[in-house]
C-alpha atoms as a PDB file:
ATOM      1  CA  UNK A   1       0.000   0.000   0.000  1.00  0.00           C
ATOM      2  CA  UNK A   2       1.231   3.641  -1.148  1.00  0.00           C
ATOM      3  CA  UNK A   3       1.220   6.490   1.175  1.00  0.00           C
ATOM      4  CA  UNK A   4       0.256   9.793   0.085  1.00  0.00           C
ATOM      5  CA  UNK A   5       3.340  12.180  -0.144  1.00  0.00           C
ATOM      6  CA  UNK A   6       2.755  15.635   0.258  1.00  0.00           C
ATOM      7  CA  UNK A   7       4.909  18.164  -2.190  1.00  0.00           C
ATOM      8  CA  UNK A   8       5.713  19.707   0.741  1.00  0.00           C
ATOM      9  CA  UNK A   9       7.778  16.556   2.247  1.00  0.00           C
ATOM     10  CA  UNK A  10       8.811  15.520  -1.068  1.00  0.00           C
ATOM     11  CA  UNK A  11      10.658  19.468  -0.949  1.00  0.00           C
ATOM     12  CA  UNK A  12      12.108  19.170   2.498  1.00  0.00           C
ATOM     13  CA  UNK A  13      13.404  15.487   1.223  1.00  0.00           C
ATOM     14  CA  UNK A  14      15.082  17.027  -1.725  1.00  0.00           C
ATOM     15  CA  UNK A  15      16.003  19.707   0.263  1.00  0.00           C
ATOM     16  CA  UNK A  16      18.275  17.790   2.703  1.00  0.00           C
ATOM     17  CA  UNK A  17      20.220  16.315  -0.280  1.00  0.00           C
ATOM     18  CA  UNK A  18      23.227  17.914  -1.422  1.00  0.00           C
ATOM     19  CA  UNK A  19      23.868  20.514  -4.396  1.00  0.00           C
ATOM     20  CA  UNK A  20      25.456  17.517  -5.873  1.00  0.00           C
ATOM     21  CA  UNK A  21      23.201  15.048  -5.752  1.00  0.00           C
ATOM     22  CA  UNK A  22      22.061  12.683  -8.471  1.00  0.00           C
ATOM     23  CA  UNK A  23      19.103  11.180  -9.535  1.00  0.00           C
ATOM     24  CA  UNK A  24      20.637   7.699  -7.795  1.00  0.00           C
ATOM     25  CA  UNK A  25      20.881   9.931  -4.310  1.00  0.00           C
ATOM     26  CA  UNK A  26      17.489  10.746  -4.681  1.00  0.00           C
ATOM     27  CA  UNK A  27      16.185   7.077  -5.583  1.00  0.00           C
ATOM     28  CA  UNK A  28      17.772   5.861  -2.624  1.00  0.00           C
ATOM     29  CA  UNK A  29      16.308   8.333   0.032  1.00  0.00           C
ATOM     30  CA  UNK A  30      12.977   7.597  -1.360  1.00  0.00           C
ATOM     31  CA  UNK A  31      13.135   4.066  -1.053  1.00  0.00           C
ATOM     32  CA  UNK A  32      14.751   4.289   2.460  1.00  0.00           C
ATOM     33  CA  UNK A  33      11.866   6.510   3.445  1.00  0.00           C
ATOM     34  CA  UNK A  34       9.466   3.962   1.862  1.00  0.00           C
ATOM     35  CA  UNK A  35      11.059   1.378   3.847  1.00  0.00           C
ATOM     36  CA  UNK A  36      11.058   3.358   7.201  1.00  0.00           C
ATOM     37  CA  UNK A  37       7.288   4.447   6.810  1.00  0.00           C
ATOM     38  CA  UNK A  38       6.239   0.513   5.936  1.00  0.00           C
ATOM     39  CA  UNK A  39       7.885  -1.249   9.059  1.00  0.00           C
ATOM     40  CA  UNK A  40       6.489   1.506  11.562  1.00  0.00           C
ATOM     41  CA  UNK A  41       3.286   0.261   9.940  1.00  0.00           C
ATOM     42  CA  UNK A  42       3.717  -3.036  10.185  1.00  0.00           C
ATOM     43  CA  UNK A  43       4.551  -1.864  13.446  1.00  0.00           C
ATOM     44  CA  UNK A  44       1.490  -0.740  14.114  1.00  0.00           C
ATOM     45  CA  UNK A  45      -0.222  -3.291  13.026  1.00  0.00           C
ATOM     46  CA  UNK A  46       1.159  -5.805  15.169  1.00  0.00           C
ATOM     47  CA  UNK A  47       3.030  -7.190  11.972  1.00  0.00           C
ATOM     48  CA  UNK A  48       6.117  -8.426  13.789  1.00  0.00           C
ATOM     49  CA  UNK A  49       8.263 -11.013  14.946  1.00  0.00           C
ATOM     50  CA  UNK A  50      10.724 -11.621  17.939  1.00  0.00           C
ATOM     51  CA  UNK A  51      14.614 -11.335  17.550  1.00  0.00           C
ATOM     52  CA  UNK A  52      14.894 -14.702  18.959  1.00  0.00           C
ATOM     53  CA  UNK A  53      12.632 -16.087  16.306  1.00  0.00           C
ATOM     54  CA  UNK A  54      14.543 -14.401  13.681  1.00  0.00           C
ATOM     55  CA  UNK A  55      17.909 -15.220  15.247  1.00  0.00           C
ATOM     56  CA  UNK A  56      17.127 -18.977  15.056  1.00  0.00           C
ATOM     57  CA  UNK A  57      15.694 -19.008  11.277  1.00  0.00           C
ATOM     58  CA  UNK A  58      18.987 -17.799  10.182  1.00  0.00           C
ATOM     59  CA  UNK A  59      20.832 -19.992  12.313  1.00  0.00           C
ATOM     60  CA  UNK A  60      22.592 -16.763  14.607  1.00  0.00           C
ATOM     61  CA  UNK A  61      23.155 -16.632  18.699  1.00  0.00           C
ATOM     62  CA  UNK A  62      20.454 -15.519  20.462  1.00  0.00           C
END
């Protein structure tokens, strides 16, 4: 599910990149803000699993 971005944030993201920023920069803080905004949904939603869970699927110390 898409969230709604306001032209307002999408300014104040561009606006925190540097003057020499490329189009690659600008990909990337977009997805990382995509990425942020879905897991405090899931979150939210109760869509989560324990670090000990996780830690044993991939076989890691608990």
């Amino acid at each position: 599910m898409s969230t709604i971005v306001s032209k307002e944030d999408a300014h104040k993201l561009i606006d925190q990149l540097p003057a020499n920023a490329t189009w690659e920069d600008l990909m990337h803080e977009i997805y990382v803000r995509e990425a942020i905004e879905k897991g405090l949904e899931d979150s939210k939603g109760g869509n989560t699993k324990d670090v000990v869970e996780i830690r044993k699927k991939y076989g890691l110390p608990e």
